[in-house]
N, C-alpha and C. Protein backbone atom coordinates (compact mmCIF):
# COMPACT_ATOMS: atom_id res chain seq x y z
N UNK A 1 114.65 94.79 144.27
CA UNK A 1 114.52 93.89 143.15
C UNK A 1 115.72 94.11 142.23
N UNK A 2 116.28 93.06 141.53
CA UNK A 2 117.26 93.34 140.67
C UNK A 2 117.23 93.35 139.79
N UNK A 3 118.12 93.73 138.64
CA UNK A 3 117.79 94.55 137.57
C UNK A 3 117.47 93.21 136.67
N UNK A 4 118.05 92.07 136.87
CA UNK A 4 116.86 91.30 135.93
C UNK A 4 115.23 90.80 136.36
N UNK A 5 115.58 91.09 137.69
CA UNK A 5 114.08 91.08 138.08
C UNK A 5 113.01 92.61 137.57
N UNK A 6 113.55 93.52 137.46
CA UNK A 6 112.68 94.75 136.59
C UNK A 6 112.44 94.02 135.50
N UNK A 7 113.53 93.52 134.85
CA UNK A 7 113.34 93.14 133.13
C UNK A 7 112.20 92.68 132.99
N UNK A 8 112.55 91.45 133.60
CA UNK A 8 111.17 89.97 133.25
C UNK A 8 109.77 90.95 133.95
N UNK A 9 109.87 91.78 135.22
CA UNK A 9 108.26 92.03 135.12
C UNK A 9 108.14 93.32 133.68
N UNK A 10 109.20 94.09 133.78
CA UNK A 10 108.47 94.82 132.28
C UNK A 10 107.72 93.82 131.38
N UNK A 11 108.64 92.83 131.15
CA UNK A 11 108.88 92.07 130.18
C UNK A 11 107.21 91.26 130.45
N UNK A 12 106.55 90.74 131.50
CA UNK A 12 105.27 90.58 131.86
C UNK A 12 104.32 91.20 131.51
N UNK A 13 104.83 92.55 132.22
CA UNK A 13 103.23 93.58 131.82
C UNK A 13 103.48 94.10 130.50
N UNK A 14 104.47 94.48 129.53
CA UNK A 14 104.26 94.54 128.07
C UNK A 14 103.62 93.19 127.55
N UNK A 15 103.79 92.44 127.92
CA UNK A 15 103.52 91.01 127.21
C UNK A 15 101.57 91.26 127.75
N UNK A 16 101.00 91.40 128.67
CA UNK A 16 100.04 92.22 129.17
C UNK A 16 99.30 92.99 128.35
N UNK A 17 99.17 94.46 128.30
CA UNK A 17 99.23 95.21 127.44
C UNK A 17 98.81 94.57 126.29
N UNK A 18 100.05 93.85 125.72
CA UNK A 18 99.75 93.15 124.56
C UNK A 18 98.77 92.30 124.01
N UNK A 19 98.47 91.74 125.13
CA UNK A 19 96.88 91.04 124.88
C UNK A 19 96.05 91.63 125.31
N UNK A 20 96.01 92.65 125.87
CA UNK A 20 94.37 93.60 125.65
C UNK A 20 94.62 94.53 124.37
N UNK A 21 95.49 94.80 123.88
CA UNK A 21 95.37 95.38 122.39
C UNK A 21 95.17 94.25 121.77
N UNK A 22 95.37 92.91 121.68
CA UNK A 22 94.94 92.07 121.25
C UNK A 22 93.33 91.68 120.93
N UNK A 23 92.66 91.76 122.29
CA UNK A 23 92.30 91.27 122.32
C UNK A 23 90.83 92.98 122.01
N UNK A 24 90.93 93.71 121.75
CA UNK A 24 90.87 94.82 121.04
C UNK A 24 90.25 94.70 119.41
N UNK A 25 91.98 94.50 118.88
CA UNK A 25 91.74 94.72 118.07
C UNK A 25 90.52 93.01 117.48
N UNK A 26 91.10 91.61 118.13
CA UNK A 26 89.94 90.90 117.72
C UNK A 26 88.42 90.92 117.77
N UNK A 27 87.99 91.96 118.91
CA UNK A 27 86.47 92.53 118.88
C UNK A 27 86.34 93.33 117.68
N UNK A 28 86.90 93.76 117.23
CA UNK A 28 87.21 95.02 116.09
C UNK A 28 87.06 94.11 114.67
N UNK A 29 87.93 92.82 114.92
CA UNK A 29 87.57 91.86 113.96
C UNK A 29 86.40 91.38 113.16
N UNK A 30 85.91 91.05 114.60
CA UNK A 30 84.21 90.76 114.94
C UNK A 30 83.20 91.38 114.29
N UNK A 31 83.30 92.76 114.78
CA UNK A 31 82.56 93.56 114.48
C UNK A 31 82.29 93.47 112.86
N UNK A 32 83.57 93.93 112.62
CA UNK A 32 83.73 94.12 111.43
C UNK A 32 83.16 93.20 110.16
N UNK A 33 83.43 91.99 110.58
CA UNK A 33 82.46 90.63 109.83
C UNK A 33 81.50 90.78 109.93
N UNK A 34 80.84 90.95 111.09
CA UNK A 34 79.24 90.84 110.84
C UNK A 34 78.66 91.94 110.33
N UNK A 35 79.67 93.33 110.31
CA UNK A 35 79.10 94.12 109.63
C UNK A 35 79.19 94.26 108.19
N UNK A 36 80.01 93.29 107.45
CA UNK A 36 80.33 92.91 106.23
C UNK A 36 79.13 91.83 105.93
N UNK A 37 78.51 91.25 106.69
CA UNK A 37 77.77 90.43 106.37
C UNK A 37 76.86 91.02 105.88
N UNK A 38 75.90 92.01 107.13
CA UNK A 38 74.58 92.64 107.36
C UNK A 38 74.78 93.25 105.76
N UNK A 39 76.19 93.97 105.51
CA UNK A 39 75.87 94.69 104.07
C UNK A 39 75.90 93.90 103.08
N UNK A 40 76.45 92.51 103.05
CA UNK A 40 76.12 91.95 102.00
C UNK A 40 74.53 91.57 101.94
N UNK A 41 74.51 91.11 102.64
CA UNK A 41 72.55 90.60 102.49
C UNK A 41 71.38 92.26 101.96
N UNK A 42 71.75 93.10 102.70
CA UNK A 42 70.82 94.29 102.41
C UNK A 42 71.47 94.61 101.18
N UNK A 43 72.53 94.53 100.65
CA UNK A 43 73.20 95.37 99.49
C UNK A 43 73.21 94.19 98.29
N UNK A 44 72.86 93.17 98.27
CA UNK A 44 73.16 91.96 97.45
C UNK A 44 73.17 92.16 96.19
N UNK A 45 72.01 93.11 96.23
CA UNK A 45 71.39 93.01 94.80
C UNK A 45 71.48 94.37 93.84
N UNK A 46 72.39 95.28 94.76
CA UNK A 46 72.85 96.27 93.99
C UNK A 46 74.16 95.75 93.18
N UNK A 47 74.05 96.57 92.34
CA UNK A 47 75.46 96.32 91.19
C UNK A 47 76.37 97.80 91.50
N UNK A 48 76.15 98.78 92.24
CA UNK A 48 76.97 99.56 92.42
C UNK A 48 78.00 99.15 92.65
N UNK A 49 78.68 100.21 91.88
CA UNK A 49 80.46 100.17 92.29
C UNK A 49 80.78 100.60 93.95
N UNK A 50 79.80 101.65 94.12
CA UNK A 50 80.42 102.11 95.78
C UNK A 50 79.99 100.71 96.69
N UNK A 51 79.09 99.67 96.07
CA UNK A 51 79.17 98.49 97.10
C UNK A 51 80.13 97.87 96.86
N UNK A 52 80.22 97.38 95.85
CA UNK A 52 81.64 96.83 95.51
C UNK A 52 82.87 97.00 96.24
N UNK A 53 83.13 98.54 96.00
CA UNK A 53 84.56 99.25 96.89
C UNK A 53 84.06 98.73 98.12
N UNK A 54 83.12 99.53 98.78
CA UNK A 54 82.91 98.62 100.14
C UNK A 54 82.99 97.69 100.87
N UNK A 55 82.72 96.62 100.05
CA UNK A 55 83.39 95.38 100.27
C UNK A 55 84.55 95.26 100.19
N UNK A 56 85.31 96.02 99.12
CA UNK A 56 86.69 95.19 99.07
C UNK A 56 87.67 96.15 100.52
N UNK A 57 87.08 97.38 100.75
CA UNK A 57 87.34 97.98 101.78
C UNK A 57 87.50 97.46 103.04
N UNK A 58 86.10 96.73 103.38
CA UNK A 58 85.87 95.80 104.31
C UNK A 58 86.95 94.66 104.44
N UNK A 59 87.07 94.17 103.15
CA UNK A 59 87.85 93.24 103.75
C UNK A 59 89.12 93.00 103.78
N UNK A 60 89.83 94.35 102.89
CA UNK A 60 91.01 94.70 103.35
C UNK A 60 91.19 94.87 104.60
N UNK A 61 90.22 95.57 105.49
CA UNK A 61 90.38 95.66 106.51
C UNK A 61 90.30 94.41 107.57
N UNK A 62 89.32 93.75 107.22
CA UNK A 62 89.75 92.67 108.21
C UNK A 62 90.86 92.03 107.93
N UNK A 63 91.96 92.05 106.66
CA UNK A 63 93.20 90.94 106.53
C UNK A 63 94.02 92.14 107.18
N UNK A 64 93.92 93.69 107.68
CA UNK A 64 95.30 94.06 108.11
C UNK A 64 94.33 93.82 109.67
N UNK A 65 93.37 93.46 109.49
CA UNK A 65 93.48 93.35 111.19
C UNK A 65 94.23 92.20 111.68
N UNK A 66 93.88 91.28 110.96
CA UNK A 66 94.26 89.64 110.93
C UNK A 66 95.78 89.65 111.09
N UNK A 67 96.61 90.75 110.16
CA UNK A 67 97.74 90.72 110.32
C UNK A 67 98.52 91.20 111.73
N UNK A 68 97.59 92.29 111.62
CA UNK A 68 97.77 93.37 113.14
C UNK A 68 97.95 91.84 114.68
N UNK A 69 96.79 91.55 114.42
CA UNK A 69 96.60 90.50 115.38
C UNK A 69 97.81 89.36 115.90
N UNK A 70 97.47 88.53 114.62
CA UNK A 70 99.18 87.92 114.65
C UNK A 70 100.45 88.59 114.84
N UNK A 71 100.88 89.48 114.62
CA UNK A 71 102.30 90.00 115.44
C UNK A 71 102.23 90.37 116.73
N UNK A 72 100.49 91.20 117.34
CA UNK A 72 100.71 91.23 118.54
C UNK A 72 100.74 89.79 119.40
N UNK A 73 100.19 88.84 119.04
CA UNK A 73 100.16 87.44 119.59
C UNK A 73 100.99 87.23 119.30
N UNK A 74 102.78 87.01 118.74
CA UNK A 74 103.54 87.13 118.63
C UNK A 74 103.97 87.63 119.66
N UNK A 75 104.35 89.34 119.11
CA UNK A 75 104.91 89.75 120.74
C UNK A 75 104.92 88.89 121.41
N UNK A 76 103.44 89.24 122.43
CA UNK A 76 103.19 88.75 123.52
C UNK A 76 103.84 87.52 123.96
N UNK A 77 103.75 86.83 122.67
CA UNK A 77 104.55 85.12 123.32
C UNK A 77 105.77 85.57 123.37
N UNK A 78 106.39 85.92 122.62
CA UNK A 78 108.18 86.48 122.72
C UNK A 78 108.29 87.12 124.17
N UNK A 79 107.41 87.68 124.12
CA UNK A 79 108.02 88.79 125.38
C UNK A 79 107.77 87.97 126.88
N UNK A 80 107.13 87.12 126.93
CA UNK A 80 106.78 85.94 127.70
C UNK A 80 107.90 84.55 128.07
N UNK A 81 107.90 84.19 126.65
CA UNK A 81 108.92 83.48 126.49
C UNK A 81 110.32 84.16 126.73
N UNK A 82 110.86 85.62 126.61
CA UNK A 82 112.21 85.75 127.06
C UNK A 82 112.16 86.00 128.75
N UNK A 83 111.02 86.52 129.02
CA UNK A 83 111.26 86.48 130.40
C UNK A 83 110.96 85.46 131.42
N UNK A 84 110.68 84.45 130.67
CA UNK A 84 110.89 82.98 131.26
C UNK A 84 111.98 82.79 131.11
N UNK A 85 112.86 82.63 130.38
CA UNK A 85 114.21 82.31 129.84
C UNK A 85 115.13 83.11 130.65
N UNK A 86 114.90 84.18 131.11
CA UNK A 86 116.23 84.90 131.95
C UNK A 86 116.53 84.56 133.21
């Protein structure tokens, strides 16, 4: 195989890879909402501050997942798209 033929399959199975961490971290997403939900409904009616933080915890976390997500779907298309291109 020649050495642009190594490239493009690296260039495949990273792109690979990339969508099962993808697709990872979007179960992780998942999770994470409905478990933001379940605590809003059981926790509704507390005025605590530690629910409060919790929430905002929560959903910091789902926007760096959100972010996480989009660059690996990124990648993946880049790394796809250049090894179509070579």
């Amino acid at each position: 195989m020649s050495d642009i033929g190594l490239i493009i399959e690296s260039l495949y199975h990273a792109a690979g890879r990339v969508d099962e961490v993808t697709e990872l971290i979007h179960r992780a997403q998942g999770e994470l909402d409905a478990l933001r939900e379940r605590m809003r409904r059981v926790l509704a009616d507390s005025q605590s501050p530690d629910v409060a933080r919790a929430h905002q915890i929560s959903a910091a976390t789902v926007e760096h997942l959100t972010t996480a997500l989009m660059a690996l779907m990124t990648a993946g298309q880049e790394a796809r798209h250049r090894a179509s291109t070579l």
